[in-house]
C-alpha atoms as a PDB file:
ATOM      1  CA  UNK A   1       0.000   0.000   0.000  1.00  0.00           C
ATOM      2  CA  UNK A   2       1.361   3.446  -1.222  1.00  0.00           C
ATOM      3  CA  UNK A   3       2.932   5.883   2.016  1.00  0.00           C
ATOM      4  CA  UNK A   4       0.140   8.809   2.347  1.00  0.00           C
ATOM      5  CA  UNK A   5       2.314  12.039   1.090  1.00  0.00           C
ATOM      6  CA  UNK A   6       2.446  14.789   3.735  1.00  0.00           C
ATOM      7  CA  UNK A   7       2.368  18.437   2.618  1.00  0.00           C
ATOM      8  CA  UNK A   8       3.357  21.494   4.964  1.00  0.00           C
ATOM      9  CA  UNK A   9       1.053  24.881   3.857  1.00  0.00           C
ATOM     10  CA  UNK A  10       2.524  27.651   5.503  1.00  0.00           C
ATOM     11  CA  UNK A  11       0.313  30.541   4.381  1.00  0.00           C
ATOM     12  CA  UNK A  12      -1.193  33.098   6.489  1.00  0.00           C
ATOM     13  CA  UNK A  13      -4.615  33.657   4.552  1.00  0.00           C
ATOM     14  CA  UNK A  14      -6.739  31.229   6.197  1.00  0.00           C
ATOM     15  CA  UNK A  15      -9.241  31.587   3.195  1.00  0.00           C
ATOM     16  CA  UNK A  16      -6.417  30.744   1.067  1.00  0.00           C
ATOM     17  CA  UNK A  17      -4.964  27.651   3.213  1.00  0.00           C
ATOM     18  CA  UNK A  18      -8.139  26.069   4.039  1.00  0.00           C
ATOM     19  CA  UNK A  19      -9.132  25.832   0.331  1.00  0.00           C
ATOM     20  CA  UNK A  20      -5.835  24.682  -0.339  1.00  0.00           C
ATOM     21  CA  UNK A  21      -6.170  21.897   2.068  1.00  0.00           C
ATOM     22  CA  UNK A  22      -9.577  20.789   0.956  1.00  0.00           C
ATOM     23  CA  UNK A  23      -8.324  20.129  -2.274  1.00  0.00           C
ATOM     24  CA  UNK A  24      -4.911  18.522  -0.989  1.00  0.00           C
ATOM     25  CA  UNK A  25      -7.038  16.159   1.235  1.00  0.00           C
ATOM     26  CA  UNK A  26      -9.333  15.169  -1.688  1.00  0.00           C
ATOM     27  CA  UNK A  27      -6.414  14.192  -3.483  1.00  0.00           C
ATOM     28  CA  UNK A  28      -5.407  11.921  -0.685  1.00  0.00           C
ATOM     29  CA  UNK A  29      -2.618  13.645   0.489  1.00  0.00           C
ATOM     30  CA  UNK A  30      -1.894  13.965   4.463  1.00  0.00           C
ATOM     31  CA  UNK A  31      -1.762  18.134   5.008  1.00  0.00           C
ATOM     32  CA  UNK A  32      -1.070  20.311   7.875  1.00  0.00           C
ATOM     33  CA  UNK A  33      -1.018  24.187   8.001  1.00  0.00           C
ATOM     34  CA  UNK A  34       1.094  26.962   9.882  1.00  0.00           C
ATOM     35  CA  UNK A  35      -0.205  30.538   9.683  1.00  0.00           C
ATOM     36  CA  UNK A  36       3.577  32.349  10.052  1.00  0.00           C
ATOM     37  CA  UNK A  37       6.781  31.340   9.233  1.00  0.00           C
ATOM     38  CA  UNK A  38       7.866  30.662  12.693  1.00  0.00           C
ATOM     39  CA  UNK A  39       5.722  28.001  13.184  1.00  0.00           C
ATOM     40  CA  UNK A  40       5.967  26.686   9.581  1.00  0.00           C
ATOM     41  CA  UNK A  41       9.861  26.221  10.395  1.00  0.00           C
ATOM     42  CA  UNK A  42       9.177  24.456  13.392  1.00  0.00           C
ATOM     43  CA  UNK A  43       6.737  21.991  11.401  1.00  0.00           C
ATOM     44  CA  UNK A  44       9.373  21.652   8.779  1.00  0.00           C
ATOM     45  CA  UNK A  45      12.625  21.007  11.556  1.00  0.00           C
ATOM     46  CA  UNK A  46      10.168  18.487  13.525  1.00  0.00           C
ATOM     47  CA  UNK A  47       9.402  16.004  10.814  1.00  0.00           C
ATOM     48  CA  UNK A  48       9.251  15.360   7.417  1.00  0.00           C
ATOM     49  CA  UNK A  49       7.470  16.560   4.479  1.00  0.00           C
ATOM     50  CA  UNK A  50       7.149  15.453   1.125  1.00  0.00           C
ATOM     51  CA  UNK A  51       6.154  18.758  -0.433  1.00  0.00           C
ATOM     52  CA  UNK A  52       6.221  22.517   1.180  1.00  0.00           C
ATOM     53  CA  UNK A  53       4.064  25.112  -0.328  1.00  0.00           C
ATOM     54  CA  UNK A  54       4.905  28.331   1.110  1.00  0.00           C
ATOM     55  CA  UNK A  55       3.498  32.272   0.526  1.00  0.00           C
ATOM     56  CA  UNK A  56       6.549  34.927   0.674  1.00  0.00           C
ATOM     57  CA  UNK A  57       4.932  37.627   2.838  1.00  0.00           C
ATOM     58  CA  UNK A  58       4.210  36.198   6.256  1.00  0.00           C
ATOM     59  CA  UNK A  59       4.177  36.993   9.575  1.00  0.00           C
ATOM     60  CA  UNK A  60       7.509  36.059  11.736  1.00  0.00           C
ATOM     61  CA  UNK A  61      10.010  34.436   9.334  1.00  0.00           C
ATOM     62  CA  UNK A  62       9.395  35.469   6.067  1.00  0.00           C
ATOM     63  CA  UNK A  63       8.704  32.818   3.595  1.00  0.00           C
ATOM     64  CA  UNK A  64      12.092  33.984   1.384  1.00  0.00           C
ATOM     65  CA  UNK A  65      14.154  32.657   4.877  1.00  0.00           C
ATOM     66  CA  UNK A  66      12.239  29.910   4.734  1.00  0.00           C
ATOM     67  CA  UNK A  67      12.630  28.638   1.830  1.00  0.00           C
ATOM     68  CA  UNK A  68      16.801  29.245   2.496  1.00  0.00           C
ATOM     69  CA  UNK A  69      16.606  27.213   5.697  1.00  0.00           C
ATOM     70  CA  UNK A  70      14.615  24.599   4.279  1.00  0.00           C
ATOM     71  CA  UNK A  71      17.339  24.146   1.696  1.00  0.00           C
ATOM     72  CA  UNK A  72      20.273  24.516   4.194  1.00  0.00           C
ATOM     73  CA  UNK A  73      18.504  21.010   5.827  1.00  0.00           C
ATOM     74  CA  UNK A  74      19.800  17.342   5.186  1.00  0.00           C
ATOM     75  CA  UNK A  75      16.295  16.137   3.972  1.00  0.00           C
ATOM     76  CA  UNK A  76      15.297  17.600   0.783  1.00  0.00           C
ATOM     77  CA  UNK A  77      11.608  19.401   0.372  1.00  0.00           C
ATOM     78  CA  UNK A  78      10.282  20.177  -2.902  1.00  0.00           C
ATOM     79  CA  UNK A  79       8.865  23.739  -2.278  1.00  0.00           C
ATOM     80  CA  UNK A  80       6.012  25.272  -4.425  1.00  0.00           C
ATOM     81  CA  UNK A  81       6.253  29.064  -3.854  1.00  0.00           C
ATOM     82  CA  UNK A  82       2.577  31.211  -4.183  1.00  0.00           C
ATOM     83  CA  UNK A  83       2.900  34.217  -3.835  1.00  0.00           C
ATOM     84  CA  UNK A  84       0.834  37.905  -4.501  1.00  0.00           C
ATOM     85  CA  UNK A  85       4.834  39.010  -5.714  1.00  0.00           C
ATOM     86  CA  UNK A  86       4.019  38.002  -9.668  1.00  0.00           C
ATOM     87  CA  UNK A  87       7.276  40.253 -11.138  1.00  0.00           C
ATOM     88  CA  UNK A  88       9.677  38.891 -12.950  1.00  0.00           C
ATOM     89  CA  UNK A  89      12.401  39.790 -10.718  1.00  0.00           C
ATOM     90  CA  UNK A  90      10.744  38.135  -7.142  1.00  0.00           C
ATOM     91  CA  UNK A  91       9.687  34.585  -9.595  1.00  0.00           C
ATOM     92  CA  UNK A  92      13.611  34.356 -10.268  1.00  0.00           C
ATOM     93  CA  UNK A  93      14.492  35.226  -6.661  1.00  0.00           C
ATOM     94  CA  UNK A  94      12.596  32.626  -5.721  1.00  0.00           C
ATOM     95  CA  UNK A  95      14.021  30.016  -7.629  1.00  0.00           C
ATOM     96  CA  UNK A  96      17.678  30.707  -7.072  1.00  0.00           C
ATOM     97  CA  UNK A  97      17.108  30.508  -3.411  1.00  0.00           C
ATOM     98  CA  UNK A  98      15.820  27.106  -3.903  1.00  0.00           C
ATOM     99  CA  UNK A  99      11.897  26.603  -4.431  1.00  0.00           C
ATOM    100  CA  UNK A 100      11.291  24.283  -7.462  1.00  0.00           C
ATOM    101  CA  UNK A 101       8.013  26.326  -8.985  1.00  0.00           C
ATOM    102  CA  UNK A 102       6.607  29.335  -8.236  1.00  0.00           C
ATOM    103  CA  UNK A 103       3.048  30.382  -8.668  1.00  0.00           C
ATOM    104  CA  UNK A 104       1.558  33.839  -8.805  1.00  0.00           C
ATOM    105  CA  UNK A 105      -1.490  35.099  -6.762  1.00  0.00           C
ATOM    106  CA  UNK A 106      -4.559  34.564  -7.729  1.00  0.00           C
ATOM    107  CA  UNK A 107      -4.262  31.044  -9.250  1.00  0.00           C
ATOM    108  CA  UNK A 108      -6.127  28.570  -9.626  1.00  0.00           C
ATOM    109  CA  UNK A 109      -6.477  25.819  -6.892  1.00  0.00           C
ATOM    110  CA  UNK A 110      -6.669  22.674  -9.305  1.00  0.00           C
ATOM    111  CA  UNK A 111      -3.567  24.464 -11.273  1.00  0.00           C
ATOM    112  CA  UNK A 112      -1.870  24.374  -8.000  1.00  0.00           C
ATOM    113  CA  UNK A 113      -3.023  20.600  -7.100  1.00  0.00           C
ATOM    114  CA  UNK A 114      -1.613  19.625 -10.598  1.00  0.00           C
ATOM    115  CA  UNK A 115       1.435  21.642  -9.580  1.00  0.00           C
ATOM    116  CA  UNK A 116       2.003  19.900  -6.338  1.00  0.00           C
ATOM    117  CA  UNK A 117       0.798  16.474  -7.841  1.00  0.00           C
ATOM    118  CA  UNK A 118       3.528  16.893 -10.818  1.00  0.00           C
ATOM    119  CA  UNK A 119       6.352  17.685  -8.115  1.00  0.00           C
ATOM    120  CA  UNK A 120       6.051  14.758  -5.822  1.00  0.00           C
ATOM    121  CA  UNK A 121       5.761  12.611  -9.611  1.00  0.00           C
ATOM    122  CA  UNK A 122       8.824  13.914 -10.702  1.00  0.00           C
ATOM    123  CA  UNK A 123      10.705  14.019  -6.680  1.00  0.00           C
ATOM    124  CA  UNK A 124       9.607   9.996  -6.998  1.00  0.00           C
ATOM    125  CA  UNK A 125      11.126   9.069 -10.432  1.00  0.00           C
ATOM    126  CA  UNK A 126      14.475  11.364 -10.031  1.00  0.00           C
ATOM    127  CA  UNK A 127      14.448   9.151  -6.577  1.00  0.00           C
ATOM    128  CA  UNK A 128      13.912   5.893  -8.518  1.00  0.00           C
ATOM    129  CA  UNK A 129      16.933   7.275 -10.985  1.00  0.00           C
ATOM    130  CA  UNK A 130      19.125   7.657  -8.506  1.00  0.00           C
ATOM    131  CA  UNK A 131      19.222   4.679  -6.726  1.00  0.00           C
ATOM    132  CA  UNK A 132      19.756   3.053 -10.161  1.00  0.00           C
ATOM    133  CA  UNK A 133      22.896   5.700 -11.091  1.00  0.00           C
ATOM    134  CA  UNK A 134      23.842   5.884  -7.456  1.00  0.00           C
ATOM    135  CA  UNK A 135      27.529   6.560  -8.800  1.00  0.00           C
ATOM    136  CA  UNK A 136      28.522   9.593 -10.778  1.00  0.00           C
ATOM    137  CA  UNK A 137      27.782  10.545 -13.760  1.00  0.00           C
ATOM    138  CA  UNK A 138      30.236  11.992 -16.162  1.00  0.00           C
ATOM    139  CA  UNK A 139      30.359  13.385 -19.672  1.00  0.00           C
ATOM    140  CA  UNK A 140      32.217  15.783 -21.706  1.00  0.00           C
ATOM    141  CA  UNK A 141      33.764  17.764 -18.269  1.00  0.00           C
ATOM    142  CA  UNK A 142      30.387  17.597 -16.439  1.00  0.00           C
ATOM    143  CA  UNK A 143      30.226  15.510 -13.233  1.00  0.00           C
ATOM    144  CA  UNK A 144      27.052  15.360 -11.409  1.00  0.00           C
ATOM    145  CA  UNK A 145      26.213  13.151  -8.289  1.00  0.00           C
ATOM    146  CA  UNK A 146      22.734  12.219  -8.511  1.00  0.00           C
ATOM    147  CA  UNK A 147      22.430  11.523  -4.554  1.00  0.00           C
ATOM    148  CA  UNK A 148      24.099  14.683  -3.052  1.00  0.00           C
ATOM    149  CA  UNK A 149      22.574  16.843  -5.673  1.00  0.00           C
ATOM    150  CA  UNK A 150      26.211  18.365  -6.876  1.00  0.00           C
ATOM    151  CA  UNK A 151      28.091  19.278  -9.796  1.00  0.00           C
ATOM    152  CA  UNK A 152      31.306  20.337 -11.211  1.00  0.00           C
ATOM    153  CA  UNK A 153      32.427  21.909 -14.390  1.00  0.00           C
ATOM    154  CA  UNK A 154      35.796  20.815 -15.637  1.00  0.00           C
ATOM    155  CA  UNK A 155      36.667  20.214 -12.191  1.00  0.00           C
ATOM    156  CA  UNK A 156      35.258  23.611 -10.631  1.00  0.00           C
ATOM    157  CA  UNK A 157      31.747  23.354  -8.221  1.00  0.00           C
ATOM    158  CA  UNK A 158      29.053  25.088  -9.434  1.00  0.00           C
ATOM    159  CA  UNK A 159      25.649  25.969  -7.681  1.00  0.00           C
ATOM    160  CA  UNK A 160      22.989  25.251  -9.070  1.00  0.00           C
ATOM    161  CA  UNK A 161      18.889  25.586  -8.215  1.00  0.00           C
ATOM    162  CA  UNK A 162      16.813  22.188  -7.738  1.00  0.00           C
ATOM    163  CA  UNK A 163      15.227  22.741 -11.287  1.00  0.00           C
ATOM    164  CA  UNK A 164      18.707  23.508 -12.612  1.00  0.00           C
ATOM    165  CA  UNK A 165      20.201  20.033 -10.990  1.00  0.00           C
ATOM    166  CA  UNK A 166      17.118  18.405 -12.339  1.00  0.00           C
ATOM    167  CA  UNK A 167      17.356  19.647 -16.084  1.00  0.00           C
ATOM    168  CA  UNK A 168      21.438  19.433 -16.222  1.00  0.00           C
ATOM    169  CA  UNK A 169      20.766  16.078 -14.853  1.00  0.00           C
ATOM    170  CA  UNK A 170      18.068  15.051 -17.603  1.00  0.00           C
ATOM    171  CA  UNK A 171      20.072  16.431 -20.084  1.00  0.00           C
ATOM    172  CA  UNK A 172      23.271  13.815 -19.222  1.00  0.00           C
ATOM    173  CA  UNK A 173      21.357  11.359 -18.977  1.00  0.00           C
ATOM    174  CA  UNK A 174      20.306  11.491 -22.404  1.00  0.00           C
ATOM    175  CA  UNK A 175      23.430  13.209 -24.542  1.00  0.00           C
ATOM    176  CA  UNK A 176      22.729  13.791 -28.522  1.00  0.00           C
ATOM    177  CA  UNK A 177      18.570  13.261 -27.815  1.00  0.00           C
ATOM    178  CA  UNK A 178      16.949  16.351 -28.998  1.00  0.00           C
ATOM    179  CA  UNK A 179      13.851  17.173 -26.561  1.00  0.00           C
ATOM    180  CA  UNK A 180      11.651  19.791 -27.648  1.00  0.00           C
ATOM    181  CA  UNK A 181      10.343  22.944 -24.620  1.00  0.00           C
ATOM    182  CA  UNK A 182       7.031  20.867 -24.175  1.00  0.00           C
ATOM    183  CA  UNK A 183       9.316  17.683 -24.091  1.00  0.00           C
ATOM    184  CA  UNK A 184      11.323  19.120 -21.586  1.00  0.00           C
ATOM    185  CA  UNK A 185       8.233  20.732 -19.057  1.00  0.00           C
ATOM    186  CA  UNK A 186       6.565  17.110 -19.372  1.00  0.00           C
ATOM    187  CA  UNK A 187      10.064  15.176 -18.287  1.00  0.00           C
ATOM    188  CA  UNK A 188      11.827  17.894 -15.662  1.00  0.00           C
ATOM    189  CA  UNK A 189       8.332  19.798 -14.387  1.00  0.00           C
ATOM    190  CA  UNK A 190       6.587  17.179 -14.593  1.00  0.00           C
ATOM    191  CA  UNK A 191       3.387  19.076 -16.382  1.00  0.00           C
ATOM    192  CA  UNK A 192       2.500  20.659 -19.925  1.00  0.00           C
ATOM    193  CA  UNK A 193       0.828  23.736 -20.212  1.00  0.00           C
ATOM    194  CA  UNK A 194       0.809  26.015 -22.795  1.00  0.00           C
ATOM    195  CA  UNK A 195       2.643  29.218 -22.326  1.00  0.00           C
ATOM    196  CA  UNK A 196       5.209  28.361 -19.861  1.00  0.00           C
ATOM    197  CA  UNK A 197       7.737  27.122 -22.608  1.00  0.00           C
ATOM    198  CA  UNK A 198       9.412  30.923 -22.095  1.00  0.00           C
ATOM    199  CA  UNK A 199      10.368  29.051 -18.572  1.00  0.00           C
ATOM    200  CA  UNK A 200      12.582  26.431 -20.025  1.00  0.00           C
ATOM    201  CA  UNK A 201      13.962  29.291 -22.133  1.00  0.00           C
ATOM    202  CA  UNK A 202      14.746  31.254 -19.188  1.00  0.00           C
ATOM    203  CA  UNK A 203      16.333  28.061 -17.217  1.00  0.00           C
ATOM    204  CA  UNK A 204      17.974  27.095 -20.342  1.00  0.00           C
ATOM    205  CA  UNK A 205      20.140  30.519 -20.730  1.00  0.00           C
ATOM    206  CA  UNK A 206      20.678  30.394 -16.671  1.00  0.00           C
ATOM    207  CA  UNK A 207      22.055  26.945 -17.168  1.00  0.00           C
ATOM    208  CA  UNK A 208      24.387  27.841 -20.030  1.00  0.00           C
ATOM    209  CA  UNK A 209      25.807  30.498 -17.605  1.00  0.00           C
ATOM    210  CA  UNK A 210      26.978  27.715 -14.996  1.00  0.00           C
ATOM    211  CA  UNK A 211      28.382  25.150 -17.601  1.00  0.00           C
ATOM    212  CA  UNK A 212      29.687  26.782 -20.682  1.00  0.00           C
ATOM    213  CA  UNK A 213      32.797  28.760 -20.618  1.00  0.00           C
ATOM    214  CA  UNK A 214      31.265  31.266 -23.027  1.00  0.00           C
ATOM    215  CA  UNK A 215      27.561  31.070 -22.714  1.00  0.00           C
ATOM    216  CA  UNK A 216      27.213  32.970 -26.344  1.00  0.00           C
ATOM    217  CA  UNK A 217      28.598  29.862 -27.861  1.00  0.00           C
ATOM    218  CA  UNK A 218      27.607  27.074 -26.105  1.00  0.00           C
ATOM    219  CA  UNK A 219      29.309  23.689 -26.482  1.00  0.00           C
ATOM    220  CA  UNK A 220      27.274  21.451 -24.302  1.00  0.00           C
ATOM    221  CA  UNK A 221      23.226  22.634 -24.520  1.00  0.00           C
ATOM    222  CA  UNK A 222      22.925  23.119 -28.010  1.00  0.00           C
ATOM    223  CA  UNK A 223      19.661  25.041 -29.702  1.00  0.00           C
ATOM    224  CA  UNK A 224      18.606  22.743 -32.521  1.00  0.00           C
ATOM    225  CA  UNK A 225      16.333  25.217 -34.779  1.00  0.00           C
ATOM    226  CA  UNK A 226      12.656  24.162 -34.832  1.00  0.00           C
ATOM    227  CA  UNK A 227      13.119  21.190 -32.691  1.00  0.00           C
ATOM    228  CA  UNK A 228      14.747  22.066 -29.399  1.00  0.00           C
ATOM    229  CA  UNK A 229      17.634  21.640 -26.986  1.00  0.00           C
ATOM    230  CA  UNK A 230      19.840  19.263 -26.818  1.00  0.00           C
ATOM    231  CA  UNK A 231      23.058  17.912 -24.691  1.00  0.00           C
ATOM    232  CA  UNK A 232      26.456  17.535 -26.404  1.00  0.00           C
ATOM    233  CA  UNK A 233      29.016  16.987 -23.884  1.00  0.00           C
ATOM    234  CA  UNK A 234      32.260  19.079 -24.940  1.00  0.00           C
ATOM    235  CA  UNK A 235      31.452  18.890 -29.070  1.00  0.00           C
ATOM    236  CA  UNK A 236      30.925  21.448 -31.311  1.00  0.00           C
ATOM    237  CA  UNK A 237      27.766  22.525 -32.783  1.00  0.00           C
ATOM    238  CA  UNK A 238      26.800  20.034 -36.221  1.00  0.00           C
ATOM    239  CA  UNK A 239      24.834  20.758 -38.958  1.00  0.00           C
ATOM    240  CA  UNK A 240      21.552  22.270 -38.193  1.00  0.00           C
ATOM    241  CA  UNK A 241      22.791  22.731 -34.867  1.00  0.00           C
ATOM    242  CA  UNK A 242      23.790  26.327 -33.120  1.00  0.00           C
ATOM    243  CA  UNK A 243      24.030  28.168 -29.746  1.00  0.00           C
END
């Protein structure tokens, strides 16, 4: 018999939570709430959760801290952030600080289900992957271990966000396949919806920044025109291939 998940709301709208938990609880999941941030780290340092989903502006600890502390612990959270903050500028904050989606106030509640729903799907198969590549993986000056979630570049650490891990790692696992932007929401999100393919353009171009040595001519994620991105190790752009 499946292990009920457990997801930790920490949001200080009750409206908000409640509704969020109804919908959580219909989907089976196990869900408990915290109305600040200093009682939403407590629930998060006392036991474990399989998914967090946490609002930026709260009471106490901000949900920004959060989101750094829950990172800076052994067990690793996926983290949906929701937030009233829909710029630009705060979605990208809150990805390099660790959250692996972000969704922008008001949304819908069965977008943010499917959200949640998609996360744990993908958590459980990069799981799965990892206990079958438990060693490293290396390929063309790239060396990623699956288990502690690092990488190096010719040698050198880099950081890297959860989605960034998870797409770098997709990528080496399948060098020389092309996967188009729907391909690659469907296999590293975990969902397709139309519209968000500017996202995998965006983590794309912060990816190339960490592993190429000149991101303007990329080496290893190669653009293949009218069909999508693919990894090449150290090699040189082919034929009807190009930064």
């Amino acid at each position: 018999m499946d292990i009920q998940k457990r997801v930790l709301i920490v949001e200080d709208d009750t409206h908000i939570a409640e509704l969020l938990r109804m919908h959580l609880h219909d989907e089976g999941y196990q869900v408990e709430h915290a109305a600040d941030g200093t009682a939403g780290l407590r629930l998060l340092e006392e036991s474990g959760w399989d998914a967090l989903v946490l609002d930026l502006m709260l009471p106490g600890i901000d949900g920004l801290e959060l989101c750094r502390r829950a990172r800076a612990m052994t067990r690793y959270t996926p983290i949906i952030i929701i937030s009233a903050r829909s710029s630009e500028v705060h979605r990208i904050l809150g990805l390099e600080i660790g959250a692996d989606d972000y969704l922008a106030k008001p949304f819908s509640m069965l977008e943010l289900v499917a959200r949640v729903k998609a996360l744990l799907r993908r958590t459980d198969a990069m799981a799965r992957n990892m206990k079958i590549d438990a060693g490293n993986l290396d390929i063309g000056g790239v060396s990623i271990n699956p288990l502690a979630r690092e990488a190096t570049v010719d040698g050198a650490a880099i950081e890297l966000t959860p989605r960034e891990f998870d797409l770098l790692y997709f990528f080496a696992r399948h060098p020389g396949t092309v996967f188009s932007r729907m391909d690659l929401l469907n296999h590293v999100w975990g969902y397709q919806h139309d519209g968000y393919e500017h996202t995998v353009n965006t983590h794309i171009n912060r990816l190339r920044m960490k592993v190429e040595a000149d991101p303007s001519a990329p080496r290893r994620i190669l653009t293949v025109w009218g069909r999508g991105y693919k990894f090449a190790g150290a090699a040189g752009p082919a034929a009807g291939e190009t930064p």
